[in-house]
C-alpha atoms as a PDB file:
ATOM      1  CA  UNK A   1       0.000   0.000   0.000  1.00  0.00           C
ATOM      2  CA  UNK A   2       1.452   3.576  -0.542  1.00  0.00           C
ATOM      3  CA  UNK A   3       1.838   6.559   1.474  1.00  0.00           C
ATOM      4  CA  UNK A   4      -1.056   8.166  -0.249  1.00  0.00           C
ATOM      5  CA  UNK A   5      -3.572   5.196   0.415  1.00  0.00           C
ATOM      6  CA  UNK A   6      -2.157   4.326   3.931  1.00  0.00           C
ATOM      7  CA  UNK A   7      -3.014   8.170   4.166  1.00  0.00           C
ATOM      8  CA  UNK A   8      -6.472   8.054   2.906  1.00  0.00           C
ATOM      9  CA  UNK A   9      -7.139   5.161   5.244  1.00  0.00           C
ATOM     10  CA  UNK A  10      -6.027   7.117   8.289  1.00  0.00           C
ATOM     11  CA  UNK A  11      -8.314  10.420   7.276  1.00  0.00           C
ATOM     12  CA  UNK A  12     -11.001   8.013   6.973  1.00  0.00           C
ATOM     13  CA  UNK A  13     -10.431   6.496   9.660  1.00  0.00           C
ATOM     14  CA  UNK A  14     -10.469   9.451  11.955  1.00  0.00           C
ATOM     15  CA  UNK A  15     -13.568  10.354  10.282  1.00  0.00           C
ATOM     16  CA  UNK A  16     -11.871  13.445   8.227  1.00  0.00           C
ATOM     17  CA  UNK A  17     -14.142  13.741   5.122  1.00  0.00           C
ATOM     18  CA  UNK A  18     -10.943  15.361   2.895  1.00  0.00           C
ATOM     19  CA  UNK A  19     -11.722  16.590  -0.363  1.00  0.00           C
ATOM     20  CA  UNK A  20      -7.757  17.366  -1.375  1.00  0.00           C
ATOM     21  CA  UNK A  21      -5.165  14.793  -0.400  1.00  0.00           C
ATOM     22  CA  UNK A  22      -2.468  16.962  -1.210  1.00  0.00           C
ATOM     23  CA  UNK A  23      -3.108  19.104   1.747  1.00  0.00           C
ATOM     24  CA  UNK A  24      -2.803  16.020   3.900  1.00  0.00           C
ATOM     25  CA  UNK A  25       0.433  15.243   2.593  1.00  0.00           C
ATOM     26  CA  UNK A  26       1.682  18.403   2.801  1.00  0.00           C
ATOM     27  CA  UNK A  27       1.258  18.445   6.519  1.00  0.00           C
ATOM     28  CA  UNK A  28       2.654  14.546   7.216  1.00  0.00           C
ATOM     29  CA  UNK A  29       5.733  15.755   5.221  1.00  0.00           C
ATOM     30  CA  UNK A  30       8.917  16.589   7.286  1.00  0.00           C
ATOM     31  CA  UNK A  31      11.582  18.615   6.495  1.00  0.00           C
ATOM     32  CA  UNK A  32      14.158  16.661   6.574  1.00  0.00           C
ATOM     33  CA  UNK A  33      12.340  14.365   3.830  1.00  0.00           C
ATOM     34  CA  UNK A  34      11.816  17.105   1.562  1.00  0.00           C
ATOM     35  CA  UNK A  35      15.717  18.694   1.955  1.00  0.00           C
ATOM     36  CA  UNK A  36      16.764  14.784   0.989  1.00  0.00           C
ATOM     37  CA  UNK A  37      14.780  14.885  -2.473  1.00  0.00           C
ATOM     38  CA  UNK A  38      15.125  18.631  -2.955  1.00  0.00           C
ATOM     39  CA  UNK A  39      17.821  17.731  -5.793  1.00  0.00           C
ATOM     40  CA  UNK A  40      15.230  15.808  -7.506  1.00  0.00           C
ATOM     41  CA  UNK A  41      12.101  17.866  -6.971  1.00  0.00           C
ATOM     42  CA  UNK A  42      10.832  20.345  -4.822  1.00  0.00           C
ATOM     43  CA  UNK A  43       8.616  18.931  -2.350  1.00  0.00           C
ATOM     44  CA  UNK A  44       6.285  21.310   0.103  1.00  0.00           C
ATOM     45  CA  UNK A  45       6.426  20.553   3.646  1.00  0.00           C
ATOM     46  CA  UNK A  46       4.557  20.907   6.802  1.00  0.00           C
ATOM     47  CA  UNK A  47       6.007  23.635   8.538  1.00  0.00           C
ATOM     48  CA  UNK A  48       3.659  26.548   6.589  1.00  0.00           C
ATOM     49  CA  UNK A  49       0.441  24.377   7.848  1.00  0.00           C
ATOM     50  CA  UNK A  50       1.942  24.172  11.114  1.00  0.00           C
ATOM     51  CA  UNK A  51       1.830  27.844  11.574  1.00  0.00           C
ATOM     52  CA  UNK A  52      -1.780  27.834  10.170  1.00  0.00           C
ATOM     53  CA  UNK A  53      -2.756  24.760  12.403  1.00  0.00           C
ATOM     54  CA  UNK A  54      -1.176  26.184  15.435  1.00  0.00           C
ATOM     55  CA  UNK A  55      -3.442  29.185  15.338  1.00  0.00           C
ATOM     56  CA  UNK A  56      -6.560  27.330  14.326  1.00  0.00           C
ATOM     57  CA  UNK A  57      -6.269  25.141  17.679  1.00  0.00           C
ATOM     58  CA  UNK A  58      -5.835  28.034  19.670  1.00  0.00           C
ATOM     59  CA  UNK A  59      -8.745  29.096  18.586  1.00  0.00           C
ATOM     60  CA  UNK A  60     -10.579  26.108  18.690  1.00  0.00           C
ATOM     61  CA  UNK A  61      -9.513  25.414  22.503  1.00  0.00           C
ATOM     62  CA  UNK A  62     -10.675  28.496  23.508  1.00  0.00           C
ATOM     63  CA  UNK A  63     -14.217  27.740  21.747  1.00  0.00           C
ATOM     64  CA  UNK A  64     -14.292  24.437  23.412  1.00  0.00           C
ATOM     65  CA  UNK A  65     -13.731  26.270  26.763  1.00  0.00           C
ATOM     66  CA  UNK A  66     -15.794  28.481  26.510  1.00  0.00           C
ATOM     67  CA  UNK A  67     -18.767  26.714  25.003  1.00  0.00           C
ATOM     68  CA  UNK A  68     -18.667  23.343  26.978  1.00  0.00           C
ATOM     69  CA  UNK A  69     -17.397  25.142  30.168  1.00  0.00           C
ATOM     70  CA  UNK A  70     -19.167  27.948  30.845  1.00  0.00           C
ATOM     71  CA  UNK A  71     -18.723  27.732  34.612  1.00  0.00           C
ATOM     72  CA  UNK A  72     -15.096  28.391  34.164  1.00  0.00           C
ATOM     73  CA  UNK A  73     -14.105  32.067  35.007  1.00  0.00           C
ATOM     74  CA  UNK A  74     -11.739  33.941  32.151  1.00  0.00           C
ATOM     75  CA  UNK A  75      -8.343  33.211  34.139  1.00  0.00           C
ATOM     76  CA  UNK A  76      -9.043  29.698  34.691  1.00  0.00           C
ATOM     77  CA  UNK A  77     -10.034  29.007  31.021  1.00  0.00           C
ATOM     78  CA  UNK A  78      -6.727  30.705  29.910  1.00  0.00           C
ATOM     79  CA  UNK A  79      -4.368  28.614  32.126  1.00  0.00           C
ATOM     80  CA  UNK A  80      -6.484  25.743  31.283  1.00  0.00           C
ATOM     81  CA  UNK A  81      -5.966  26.426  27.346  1.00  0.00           C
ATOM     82  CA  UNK A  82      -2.085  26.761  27.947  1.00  0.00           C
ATOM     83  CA  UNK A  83      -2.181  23.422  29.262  1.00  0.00           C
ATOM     84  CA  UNK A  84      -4.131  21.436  26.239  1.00  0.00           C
ATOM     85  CA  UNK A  85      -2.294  22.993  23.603  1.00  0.00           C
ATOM     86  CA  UNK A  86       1.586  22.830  25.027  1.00  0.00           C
ATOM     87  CA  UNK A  87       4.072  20.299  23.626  1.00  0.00           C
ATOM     88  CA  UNK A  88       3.399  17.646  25.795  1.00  0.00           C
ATOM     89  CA  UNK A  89      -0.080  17.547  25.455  1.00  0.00           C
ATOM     90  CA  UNK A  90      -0.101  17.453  21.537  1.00  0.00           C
ATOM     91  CA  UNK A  91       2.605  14.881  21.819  1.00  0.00           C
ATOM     92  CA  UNK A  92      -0.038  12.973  23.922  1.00  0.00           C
ATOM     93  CA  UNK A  93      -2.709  13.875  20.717  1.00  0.00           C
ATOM     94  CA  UNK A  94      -0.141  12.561  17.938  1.00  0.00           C
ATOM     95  CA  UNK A  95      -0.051   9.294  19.863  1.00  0.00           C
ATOM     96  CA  UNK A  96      -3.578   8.864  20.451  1.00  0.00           C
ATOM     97  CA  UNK A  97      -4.178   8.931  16.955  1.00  0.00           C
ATOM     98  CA  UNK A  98      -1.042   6.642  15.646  1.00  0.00           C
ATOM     99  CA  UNK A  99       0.177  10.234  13.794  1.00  0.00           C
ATOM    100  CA  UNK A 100       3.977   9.449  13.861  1.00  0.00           C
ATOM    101  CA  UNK A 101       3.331   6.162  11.762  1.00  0.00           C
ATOM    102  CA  UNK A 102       2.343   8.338   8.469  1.00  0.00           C
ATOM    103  CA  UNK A 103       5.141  10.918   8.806  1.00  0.00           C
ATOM    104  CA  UNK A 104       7.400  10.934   6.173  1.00  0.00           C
ATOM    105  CA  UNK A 105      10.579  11.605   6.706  1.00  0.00           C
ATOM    106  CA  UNK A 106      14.317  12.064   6.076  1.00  0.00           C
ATOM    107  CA  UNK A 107      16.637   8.495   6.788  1.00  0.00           C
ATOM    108  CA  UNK A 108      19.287  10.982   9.227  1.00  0.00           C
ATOM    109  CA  UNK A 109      15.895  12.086  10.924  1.00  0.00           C
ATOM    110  CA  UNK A 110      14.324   8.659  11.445  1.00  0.00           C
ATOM    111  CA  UNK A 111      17.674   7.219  12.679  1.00  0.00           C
ATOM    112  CA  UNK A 112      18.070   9.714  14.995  1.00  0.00           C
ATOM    113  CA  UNK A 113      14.919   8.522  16.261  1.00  0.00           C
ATOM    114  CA  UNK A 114      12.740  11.341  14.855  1.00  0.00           C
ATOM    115  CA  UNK A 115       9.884   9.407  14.854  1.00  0.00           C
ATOM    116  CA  UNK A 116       9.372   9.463  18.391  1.00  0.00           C
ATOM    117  CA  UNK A 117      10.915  12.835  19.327  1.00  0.00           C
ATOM    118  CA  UNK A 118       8.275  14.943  21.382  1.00  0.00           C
ATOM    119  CA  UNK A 119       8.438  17.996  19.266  1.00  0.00           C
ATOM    120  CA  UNK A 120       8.162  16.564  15.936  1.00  0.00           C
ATOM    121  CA  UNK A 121       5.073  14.642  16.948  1.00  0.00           C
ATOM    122  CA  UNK A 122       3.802  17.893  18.390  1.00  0.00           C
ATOM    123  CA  UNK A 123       4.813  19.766  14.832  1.00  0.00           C
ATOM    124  CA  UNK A 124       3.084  17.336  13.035  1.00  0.00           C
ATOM    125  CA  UNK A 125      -0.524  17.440  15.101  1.00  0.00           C
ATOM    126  CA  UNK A 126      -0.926  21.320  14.154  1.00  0.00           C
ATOM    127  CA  UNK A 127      -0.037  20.621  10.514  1.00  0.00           C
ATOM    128  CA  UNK A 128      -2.806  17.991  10.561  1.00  0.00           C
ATOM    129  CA  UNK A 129      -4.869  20.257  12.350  1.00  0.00           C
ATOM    130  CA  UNK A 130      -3.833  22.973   9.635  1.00  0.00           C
ATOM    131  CA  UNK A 131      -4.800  20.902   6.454  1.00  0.00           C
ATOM    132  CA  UNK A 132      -7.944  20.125   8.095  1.00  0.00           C
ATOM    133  CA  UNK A 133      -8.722  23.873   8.381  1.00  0.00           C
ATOM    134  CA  UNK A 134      -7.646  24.558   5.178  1.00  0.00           C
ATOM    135  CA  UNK A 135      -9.704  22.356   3.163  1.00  0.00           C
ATOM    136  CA  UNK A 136     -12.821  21.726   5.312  1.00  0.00           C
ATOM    137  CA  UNK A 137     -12.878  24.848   7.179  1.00  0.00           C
ATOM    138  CA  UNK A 138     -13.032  25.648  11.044  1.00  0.00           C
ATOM    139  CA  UNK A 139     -16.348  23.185  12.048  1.00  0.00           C
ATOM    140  CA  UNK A 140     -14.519  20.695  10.889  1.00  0.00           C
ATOM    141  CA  UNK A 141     -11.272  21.650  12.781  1.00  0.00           C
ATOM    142  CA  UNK A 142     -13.962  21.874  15.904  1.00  0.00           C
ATOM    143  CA  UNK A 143     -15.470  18.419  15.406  1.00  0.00           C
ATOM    144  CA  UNK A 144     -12.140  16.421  14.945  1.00  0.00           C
ATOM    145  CA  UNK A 145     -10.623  18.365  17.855  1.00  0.00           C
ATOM    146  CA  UNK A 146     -13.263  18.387  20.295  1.00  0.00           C
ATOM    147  CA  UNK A 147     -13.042  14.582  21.666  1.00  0.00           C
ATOM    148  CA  UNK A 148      -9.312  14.615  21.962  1.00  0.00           C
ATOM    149  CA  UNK A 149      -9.730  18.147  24.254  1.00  0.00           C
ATOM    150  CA  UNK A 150     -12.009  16.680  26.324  1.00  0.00           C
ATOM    151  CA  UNK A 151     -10.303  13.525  27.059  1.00  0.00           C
ATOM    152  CA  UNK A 152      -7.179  15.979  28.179  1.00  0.00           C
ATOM    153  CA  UNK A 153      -9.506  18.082  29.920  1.00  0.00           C
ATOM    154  CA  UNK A 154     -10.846  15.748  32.703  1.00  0.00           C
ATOM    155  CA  UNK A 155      -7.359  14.552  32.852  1.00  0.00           C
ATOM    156  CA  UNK A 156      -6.020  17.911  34.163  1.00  0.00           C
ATOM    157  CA  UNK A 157      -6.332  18.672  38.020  1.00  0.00           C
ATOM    158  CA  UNK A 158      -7.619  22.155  37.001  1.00  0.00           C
ATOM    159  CA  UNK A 159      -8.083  22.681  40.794  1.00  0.00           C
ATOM    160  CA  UNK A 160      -4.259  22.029  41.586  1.00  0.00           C
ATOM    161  CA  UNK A 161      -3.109  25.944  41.774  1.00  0.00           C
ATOM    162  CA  UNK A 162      -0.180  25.410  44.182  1.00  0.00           C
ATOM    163  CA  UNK A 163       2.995  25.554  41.794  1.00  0.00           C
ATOM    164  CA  UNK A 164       2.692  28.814  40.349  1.00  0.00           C
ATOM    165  CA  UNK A 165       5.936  28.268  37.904  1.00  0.00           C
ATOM    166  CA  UNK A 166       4.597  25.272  36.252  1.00  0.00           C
ATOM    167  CA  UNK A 167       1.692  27.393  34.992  1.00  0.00           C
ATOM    168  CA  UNK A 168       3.887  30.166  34.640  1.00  0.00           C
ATOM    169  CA  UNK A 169       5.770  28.147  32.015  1.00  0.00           C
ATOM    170  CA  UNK A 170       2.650  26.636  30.777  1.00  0.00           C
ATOM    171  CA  UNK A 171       1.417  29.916  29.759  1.00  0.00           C
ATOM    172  CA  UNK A 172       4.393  31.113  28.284  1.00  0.00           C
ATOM    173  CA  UNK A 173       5.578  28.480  26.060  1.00  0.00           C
ATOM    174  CA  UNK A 174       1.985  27.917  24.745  1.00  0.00           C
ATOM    175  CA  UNK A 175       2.302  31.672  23.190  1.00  0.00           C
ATOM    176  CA  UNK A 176       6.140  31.737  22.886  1.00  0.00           C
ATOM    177  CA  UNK A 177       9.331  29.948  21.723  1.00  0.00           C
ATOM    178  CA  UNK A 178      10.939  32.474  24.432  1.00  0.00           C
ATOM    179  CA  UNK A 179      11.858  31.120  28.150  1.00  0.00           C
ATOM    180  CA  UNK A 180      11.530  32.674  31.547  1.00  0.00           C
ATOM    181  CA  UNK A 181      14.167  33.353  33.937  1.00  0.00           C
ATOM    182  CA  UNK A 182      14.909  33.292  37.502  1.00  0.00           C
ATOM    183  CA  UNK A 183      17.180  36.542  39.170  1.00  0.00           C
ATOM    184  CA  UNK A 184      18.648  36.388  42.740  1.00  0.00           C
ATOM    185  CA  UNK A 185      17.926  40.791  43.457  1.00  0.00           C
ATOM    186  CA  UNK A 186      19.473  40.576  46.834  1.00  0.00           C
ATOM    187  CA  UNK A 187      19.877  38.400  49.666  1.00  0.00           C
ATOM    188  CA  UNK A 188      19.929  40.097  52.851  1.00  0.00           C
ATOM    189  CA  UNK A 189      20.773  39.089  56.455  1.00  0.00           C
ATOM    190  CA  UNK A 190      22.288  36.363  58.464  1.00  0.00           C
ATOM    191  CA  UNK A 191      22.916  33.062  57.150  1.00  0.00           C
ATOM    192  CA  UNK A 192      20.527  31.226  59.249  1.00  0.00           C
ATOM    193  CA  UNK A 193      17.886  33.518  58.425  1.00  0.00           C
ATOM    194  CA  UNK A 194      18.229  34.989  54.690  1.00  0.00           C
ATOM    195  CA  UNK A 195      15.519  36.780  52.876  1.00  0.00           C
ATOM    196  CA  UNK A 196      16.010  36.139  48.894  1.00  0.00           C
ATOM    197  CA  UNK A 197      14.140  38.580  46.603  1.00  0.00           C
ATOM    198  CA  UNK A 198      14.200  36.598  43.109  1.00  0.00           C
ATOM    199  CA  UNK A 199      12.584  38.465  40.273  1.00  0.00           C
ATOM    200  CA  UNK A 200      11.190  36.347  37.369  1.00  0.00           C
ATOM    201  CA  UNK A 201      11.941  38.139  33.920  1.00  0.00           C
ATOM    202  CA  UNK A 202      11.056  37.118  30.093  1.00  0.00           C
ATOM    203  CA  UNK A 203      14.054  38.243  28.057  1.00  0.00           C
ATOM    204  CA  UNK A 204      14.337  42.022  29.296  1.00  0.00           C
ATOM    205  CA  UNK A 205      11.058  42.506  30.980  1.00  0.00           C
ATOM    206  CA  UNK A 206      10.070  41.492  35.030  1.00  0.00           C
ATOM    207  CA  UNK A 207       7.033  39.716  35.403  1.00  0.00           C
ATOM    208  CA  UNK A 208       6.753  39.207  38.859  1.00  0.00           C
ATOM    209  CA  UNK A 209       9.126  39.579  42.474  1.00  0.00           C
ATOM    210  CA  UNK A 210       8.902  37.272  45.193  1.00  0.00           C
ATOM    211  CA  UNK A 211      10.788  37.467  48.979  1.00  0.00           C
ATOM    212  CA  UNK A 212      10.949  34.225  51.074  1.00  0.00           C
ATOM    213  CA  UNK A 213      12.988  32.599  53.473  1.00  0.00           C
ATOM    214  CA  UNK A 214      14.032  29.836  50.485  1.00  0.00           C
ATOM    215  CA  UNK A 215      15.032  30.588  46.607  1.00  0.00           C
ATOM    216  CA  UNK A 216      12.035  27.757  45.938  1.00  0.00           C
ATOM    217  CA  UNK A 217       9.521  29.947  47.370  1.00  0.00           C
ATOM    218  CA  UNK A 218      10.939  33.551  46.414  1.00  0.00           C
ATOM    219  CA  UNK A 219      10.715  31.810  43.007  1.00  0.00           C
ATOM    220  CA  UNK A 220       7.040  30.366  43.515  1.00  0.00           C
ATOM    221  CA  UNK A 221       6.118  34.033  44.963  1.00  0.00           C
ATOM    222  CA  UNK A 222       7.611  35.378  41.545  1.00  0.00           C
ATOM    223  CA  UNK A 223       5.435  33.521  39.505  1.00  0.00           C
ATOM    224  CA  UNK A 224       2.531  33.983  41.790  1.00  0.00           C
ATOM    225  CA  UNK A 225       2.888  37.747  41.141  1.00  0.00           C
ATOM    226  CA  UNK A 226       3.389  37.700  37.218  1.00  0.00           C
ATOM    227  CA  UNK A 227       0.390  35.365  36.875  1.00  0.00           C
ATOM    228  CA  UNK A 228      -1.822  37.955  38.738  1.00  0.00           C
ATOM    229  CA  UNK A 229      -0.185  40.260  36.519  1.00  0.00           C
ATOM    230  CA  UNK A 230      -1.347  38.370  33.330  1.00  0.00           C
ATOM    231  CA  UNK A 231      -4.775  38.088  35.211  1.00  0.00           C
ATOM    232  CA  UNK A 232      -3.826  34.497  35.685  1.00  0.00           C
ATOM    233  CA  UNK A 233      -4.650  34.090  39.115  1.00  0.00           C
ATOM    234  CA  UNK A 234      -8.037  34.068  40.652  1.00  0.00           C
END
């Protein structure tokens, strides 16, 4: 069976009514495969439809909040949209759906063990979730989505609100390739009994500042701050 047919089987599978293939394979094209073969042909790949798809299930989380749980207050349903559409999570999503099994890819990448590498997976979910948005428009995007975001949803302890830098980072790496950063400020009195001020900054700018008895909870204070900021924090 060919890639195109084992391809067709999946989308039908998964209940994706397609009316172009060549969107699909598009978006379970890597990189790596295309830059192999690029002496022989050009070959699109799937990192356009990954910017497209990346958008469209942004979007489409927040819908899903905010149609299926309306009891959840605007903070809550932000931190709680972070959390479905990080890496891990579509990781989880690529998995659930055998996605890394259709990839095509470049021989260096799959010995490397591409196949199973977090953020390719992840890469390859928004493509998917790109070509389906592309050709079938947004419902569509809604209806294949939906069931997968409300699997992850009851999985979440959306109550759990004690380690303010894990959502911290949850909220920032769903919106950004950037990273956060921990500062000592000052550290002030006797050695037995030191108060750290830690300031949490995002390249240049300080989200938050937190003073404690420990670095772990001048830290946690930090983030506590800069998620209140970011009207984060109920």
């Amino acid at each position: 069976m060919t890639h195109n047919e084992n391809l067709s089987e999946f989308l039908e599978k998964e209940g994706i009514p397609f009316k172009h293939l060549a969107v699909y394979i598009e978006a379970f094209t890597h990189s790596s495969y295309s830059n192999e073969r690029r002496h022989i042909t050009k070959l699109p790949h799937n990192e356009r439809l990954e910017f497209l798809g990346d958008a469209a299930l942004q979007l489409c989380c927040s819908e899903y909040l905010f149609d299926m749980r309306p009891e959840l207050p605007e903070g809550n349903m932000t931190r709680i949209r972070s959390a479905l559409v990080r890496e891990e999570a579509l990781d989880k999503y690529a998995d659930q759906i055998n996605l890394p099994a259709y990839v095509r890819m470049g021989r260096g990448e799959e010995k490397m063990g591409g196949r199973s590498r977090a953020s390719l997976k992840a890469d390859a979910f928004e493509a998917l979730v790109g070509a389906i948005y592309e050709d079938l428009g947004f419902d569509h995007v809604l209806t294949f989505l939906t069931p997968i975001l409300e699997r992850e949803y009851l999985s979440l302890d959306v109550k759990d609100d004690r380690d303010y830098k894990s959502r911290l980072q949850e909220f920032v790496q769903a919106d950004s390739k950037r990273a956060i950063n921990y500062h000592i400020m000052s550290a002030e009195g006797p050695a037995h009994a030191k108060i750290f001020e830690i300031a949490v900054m995002l390249d240049d700018m300080m989200l938050g500042v937190g003073s404690a008895t420990t670095k772990k909870e001048a830290e946690q204070l930090a983030a506590k701050e800069a998620l209140s900021k970011l009207a984060l924090q109920d």
